[in-house]
C-alpha atoms as a PDB file:
ATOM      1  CA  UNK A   1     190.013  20.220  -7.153  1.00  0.00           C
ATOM      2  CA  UNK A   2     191.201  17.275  -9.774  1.00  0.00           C
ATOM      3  CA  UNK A   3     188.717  14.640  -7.742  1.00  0.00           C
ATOM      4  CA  UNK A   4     185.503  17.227  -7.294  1.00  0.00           C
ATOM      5  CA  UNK A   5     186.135  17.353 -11.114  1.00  0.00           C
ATOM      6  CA  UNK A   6     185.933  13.554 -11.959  1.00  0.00           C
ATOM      7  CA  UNK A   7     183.829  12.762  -8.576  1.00  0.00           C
ATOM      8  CA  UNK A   8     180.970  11.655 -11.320  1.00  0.00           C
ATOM      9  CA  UNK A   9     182.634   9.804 -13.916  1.00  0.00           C
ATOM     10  CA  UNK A  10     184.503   7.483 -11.078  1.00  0.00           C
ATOM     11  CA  UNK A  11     181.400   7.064  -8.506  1.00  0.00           C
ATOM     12  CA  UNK A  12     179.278   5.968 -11.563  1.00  0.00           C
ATOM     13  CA  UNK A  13     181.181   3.417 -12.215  1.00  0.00           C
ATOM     14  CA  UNK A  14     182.673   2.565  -8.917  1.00  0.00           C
ATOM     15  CA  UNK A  15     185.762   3.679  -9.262  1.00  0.00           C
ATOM     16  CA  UNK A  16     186.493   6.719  -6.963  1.00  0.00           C
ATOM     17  CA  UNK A  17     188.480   4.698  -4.747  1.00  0.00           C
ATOM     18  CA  UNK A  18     191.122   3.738  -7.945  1.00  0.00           C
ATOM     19  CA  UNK A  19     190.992   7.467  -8.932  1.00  0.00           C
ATOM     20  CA  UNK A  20     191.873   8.950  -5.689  1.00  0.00           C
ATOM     21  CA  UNK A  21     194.859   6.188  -5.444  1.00  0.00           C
ATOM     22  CA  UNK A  22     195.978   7.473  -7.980  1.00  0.00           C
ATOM     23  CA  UNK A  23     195.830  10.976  -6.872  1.00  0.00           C
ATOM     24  CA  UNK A  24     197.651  10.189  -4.034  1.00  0.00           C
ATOM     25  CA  UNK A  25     200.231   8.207  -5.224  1.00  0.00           C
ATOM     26  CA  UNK A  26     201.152  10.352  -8.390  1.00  0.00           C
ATOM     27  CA  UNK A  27     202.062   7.227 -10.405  1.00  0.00           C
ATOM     28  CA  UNK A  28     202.437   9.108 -13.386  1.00  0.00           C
ATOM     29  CA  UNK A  29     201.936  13.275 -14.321  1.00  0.00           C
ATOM     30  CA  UNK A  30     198.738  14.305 -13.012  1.00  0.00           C
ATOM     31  CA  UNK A  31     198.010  16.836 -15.837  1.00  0.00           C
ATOM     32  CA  UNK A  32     198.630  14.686 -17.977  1.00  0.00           C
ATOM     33  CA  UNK A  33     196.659  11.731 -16.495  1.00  0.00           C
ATOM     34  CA  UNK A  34     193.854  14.324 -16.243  1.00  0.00           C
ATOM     35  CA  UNK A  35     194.241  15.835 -19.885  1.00  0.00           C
ATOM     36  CA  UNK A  36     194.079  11.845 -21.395  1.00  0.00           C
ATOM     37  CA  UNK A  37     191.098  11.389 -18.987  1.00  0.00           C
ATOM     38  CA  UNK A  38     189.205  14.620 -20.122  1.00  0.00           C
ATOM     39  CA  UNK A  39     189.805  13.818 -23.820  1.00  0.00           C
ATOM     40  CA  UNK A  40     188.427  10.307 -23.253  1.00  0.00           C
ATOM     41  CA  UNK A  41     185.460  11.454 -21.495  1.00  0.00           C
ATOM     42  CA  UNK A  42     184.690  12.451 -24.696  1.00  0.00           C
ATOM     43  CA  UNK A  43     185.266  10.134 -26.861  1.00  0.00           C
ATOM     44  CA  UNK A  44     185.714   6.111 -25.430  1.00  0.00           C
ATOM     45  CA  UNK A  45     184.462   6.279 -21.566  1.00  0.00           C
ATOM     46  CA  UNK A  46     185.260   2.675 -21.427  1.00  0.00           C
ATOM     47  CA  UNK A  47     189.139   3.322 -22.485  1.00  0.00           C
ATOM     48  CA  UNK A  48     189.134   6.316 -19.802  1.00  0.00           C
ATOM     49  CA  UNK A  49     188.416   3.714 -17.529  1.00  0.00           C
ATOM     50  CA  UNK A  50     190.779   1.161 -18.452  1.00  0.00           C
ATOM     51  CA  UNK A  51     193.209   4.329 -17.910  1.00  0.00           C
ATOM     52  CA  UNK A  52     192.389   4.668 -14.289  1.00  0.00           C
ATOM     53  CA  UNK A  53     192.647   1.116 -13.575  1.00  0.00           C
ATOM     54  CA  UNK A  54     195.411   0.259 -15.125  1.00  0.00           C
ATOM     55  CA  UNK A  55     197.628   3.346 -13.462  1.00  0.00           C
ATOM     56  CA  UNK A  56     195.373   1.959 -10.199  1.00  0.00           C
ATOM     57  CA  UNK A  57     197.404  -1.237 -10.636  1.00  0.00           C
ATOM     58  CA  UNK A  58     200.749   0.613 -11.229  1.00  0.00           C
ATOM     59  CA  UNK A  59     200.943  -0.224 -14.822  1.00  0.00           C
ATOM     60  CA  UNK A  60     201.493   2.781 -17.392  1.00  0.00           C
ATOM     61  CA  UNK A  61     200.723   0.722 -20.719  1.00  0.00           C
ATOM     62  CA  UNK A  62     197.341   2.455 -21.400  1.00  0.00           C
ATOM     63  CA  UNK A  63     198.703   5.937 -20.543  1.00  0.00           C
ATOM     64  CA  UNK A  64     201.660   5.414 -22.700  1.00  0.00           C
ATOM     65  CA  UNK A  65     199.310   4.381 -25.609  1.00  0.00           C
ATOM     66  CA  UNK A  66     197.267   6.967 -25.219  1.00  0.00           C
ATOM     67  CA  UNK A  67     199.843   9.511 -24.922  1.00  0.00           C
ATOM     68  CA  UNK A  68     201.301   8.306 -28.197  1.00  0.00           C
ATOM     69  CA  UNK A  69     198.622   8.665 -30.064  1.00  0.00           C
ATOM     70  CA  UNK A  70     197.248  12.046 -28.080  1.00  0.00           C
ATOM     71  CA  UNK A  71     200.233  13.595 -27.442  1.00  0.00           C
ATOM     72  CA  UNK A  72     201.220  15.174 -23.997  1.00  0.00           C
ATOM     73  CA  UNK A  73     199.133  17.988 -21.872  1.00  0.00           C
ATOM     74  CA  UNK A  74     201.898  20.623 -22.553  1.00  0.00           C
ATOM     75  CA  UNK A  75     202.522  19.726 -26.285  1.00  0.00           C
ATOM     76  CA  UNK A  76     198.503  20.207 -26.687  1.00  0.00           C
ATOM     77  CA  UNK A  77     198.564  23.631 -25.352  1.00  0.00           C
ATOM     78  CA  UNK A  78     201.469  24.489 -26.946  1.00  0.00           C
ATOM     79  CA  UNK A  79     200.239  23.446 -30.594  1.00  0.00           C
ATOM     80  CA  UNK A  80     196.904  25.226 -30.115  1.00  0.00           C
ATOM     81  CA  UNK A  81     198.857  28.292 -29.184  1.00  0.00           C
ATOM     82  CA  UNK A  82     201.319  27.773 -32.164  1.00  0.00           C
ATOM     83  CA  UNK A  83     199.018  26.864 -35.348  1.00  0.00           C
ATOM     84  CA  UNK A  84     195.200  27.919 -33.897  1.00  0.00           C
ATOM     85  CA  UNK A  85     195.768  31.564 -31.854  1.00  0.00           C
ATOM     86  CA  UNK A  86     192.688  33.025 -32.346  1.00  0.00           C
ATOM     87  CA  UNK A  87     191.930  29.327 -29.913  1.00  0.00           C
ATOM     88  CA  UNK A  88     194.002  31.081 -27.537  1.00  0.00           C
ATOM     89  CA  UNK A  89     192.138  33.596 -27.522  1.00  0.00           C
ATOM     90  CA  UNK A  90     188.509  31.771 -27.342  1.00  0.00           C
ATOM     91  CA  UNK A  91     190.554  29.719 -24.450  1.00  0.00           C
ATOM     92  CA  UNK A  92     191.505  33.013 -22.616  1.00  0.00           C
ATOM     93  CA  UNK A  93     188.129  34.345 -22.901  1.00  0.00           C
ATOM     94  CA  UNK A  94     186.111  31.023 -21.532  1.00  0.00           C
ATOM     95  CA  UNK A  95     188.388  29.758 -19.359  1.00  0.00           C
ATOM     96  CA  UNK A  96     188.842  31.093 -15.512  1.00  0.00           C
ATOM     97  CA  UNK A  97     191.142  29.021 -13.172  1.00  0.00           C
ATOM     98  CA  UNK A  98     189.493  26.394 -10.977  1.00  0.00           C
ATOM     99  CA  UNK A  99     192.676  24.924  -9.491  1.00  0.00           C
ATOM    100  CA  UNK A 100     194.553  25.759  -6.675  1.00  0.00           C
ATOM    101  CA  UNK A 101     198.247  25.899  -5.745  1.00  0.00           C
ATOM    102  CA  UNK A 102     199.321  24.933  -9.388  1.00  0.00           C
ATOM    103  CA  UNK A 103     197.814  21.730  -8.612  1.00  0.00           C
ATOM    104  CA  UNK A 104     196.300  21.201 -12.214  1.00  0.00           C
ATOM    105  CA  UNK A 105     192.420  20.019 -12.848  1.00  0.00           C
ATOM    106  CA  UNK A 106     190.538  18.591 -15.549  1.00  0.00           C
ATOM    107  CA  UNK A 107     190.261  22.043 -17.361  1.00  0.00           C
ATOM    108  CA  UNK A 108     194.073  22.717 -16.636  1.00  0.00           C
ATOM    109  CA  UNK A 109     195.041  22.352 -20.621  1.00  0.00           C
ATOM    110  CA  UNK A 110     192.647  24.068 -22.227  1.00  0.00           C
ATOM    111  CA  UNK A 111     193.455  27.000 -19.055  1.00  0.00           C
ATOM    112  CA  UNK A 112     196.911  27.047 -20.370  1.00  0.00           C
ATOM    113  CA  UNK A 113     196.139  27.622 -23.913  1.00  0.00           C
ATOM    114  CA  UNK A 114     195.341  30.893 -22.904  1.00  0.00           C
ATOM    115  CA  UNK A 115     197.919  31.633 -21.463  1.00  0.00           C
ATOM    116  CA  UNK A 116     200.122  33.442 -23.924  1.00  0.00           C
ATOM    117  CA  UNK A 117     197.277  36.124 -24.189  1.00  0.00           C
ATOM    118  CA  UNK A 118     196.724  36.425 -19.989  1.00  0.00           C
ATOM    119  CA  UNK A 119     200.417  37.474 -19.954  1.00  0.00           C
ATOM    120  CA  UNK A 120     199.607  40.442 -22.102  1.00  0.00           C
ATOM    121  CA  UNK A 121     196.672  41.608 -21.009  1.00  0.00           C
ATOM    122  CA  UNK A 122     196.787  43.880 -17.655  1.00  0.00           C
ATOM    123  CA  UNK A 123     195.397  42.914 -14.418  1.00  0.00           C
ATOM    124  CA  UNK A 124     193.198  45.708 -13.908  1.00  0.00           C
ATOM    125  CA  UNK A 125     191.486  44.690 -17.420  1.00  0.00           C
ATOM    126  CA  UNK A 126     192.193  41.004 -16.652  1.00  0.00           C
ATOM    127  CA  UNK A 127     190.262  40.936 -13.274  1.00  0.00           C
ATOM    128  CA  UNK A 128     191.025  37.636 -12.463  1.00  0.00           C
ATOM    129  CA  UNK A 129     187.500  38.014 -10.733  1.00  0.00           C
ATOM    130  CA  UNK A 130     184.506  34.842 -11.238  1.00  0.00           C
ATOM    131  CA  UNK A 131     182.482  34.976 -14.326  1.00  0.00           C
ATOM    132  CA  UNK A 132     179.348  37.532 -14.058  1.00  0.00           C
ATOM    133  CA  UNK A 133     175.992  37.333 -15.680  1.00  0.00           C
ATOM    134  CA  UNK A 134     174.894  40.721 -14.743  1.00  0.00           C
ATOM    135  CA  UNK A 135     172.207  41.944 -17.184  1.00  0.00           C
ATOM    136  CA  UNK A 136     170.985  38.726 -18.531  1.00  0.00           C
ATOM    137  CA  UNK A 137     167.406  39.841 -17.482  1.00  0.00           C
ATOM    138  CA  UNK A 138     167.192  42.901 -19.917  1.00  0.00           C
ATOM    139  CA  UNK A 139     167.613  39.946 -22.989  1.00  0.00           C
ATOM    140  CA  UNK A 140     164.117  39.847 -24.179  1.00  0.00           C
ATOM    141  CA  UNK A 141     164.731  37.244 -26.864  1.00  0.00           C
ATOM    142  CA  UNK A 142     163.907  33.444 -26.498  1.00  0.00           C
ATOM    143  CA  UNK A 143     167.221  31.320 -25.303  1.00  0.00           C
ATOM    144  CA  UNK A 144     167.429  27.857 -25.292  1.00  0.00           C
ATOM    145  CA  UNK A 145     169.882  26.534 -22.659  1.00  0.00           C
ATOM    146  CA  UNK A 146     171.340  22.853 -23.045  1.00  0.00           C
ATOM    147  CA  UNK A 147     173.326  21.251 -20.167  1.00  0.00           C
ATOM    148  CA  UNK A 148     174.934  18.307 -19.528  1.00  0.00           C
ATOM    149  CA  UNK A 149     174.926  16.388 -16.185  1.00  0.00           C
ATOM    150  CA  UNK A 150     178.307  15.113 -16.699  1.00  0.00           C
ATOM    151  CA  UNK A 151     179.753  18.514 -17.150  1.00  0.00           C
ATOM    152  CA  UNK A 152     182.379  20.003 -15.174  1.00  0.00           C
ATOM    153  CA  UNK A 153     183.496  22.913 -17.098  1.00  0.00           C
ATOM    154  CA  UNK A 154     180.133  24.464 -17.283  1.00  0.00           C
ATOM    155  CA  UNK A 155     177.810  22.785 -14.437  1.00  0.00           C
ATOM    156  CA  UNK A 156     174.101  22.730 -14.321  1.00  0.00           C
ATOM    157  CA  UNK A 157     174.310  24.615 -11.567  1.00  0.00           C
ATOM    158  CA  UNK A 158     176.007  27.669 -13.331  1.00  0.00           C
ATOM    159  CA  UNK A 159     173.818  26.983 -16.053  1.00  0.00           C
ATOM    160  CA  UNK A 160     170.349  27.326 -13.918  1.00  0.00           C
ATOM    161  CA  UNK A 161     171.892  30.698 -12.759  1.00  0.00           C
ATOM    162  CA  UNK A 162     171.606  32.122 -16.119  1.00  0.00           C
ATOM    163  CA  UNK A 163     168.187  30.723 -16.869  1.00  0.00           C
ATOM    164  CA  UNK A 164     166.778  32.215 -13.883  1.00  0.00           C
ATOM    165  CA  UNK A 165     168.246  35.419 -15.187  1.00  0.00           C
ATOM    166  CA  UNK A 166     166.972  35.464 -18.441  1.00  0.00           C
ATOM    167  CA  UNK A 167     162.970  35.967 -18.629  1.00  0.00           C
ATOM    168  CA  UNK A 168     162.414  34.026 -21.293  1.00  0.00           C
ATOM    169  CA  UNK A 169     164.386  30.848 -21.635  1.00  0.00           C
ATOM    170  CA  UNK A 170     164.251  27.082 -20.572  1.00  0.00           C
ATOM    171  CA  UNK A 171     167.193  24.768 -19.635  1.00  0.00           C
ATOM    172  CA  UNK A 172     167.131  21.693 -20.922  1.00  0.00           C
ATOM    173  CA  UNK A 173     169.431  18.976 -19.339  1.00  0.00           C
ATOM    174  CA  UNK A 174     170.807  16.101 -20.463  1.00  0.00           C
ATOM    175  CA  UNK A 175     173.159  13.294 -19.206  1.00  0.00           C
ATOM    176  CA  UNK A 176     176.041  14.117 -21.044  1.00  0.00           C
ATOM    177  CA  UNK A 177     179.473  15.845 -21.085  1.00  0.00           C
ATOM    178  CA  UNK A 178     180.789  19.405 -21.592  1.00  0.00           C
ATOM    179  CA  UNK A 179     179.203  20.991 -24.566  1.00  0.00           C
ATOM    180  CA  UNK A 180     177.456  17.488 -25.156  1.00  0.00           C
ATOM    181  CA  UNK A 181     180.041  16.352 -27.607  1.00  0.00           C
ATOM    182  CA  UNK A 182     179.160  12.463 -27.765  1.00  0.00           C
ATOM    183  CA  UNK A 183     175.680  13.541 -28.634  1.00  0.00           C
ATOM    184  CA  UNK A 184     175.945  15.694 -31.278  1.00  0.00           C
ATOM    185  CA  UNK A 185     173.058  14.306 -33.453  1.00  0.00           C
ATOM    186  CA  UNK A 186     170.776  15.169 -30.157  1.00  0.00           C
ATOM    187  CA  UNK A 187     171.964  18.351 -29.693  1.00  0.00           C
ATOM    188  CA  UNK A 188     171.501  19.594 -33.422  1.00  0.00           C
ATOM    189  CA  UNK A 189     168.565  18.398 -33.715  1.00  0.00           C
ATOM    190  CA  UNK A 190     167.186  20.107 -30.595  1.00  0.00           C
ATOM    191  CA  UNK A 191     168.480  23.047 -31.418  1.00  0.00           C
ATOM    192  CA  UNK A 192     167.122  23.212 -34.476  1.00  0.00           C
ATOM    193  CA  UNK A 193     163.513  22.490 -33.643  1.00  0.00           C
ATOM    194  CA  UNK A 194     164.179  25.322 -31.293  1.00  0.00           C
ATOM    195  CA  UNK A 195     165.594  27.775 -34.126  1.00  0.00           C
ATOM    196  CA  UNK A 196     161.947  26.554 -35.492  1.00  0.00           C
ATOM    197  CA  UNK A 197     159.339  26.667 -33.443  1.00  0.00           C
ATOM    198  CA  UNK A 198     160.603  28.631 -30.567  1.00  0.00           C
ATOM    199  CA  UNK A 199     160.559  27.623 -26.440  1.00  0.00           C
ATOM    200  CA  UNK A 200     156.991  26.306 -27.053  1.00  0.00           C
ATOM    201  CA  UNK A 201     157.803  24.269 -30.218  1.00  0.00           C
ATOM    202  CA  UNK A 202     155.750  21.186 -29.642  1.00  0.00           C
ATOM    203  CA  UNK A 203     157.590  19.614 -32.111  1.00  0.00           C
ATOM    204  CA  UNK A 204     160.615  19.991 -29.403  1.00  0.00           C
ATOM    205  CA  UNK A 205     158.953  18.449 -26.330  1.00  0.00           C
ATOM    206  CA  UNK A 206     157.950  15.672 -28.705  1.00  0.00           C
ATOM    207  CA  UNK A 207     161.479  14.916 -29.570  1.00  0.00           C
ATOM    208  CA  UNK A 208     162.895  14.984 -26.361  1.00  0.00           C
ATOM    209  CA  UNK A 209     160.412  12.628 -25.183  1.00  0.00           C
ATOM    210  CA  UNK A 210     161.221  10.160 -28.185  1.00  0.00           C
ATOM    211  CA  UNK A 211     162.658   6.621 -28.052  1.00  0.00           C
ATOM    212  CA  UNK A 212     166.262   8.988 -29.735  1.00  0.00           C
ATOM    213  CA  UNK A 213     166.201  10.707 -26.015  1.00  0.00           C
ATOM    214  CA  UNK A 214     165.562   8.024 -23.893  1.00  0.00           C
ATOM    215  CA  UNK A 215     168.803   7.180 -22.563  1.00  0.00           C
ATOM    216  CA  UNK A 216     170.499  10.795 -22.457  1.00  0.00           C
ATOM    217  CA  UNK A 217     167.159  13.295 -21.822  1.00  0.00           C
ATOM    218  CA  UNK A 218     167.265  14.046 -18.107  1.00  0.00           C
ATOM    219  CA  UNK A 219     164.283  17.532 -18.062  1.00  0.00           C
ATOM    220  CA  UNK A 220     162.911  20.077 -18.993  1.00  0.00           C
ATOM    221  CA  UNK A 221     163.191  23.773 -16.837  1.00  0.00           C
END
């Protein structure tokens, strides 16, 4: 499950076959080679790459940097549990396991923050069961659905689901990661002319066809 999560990032830029060395030969902690990888995804691509290929090559300085200044996997979940609960809360309520056979993922950290509240809360409430959108096609109100190519938490694919359910809404994707954190100018701004105008806000189409969209506006559903 850890390489159909990062199949993208390391086929775009050719290195799949560094990233599944490393997945074989457990140089270091896989969660927390994943966890530094997810956060970087986010913020400095090119330093989650220098992660993979230095750990390709056996050598743990970038991992040890990182994890100095980013802390470990289990210290993460532990301080969002600690100082932020009503995030383990959100993190219980958004989060569904992926993984198999406690072999952790790219979503296994942000899983485990809500963990404190799964233990309390009863299986017949719990479910365990995959996320349903039953209903979504009684919402009569306009809904504006963003997506990012690059996203394995919430996939495009998911994502269509819902706007085929809903009877009045259009997806718009981009090539970008979950929630489309390293664009947030884009985002707002979309949004916004949304919040505006409405699905047939010209003013919308106009920006996402703009030089500021070139490089990260992917279509329109």
């Amino acid at each position: 499950s850890e390489q159909r999560a990062l199949a993208e990032f390391p086929a775009s830029r050719f290195l799949r076959p560094l990233f599944d060395s490393i997945v074989k030969a457990r140089v270091a902690p896989l969660d927390q080679v994943l966890y530094l990888v997810q956060h970087l995804l986010y913020s400095d691509q090119d330093r989650a790459e220098a992660l993979i290929r230095d750990l390709a090559a056996g050598r743990v300085k970038v991992l040890d940097e990182e994890t100095a200044k980013n802390g470990t996997s289990d210290y993460f979940a532990r301080s969002v549990q600690l100082n932020w609960p009503h995030g383990a809360v959100f993190m219980y309520e958004t989060n569904i396991a992926l993984f198999k056979d406690g072999t952790p993922d790219i979503n296994a950290a942000v899983y485990r923050m809500g963990e404190p509240v799964r233990k309390h809360v009863p299986l017949e409430i719990r479910g365990d069961r995959p996320l349903r959108i039953d209903g979504l096609h009684a919402i009569k109100s306009e809904v504006l659905l963003l997506a990012g190519t690059l996203d394995h938490v919430a996939p495009v694919g998911e994502i269509q689901k819902a706007r085929d359910a809903l009877p009045r809404s259009r997806l718009v994707v981009f090539k970008g990661y979950h929630c489309l954190g390293e664009m947030k100018p884009i985002r707002n701004r979309a949004t916004g002319l949304f919040y505006k105008g409405g699905l047939d806000s010209p003013e919308l189409v106009k920006f996402l066809k703009s030089p500021a969209c070139k490089s990260t506006f992917v279509e329109i559903r």
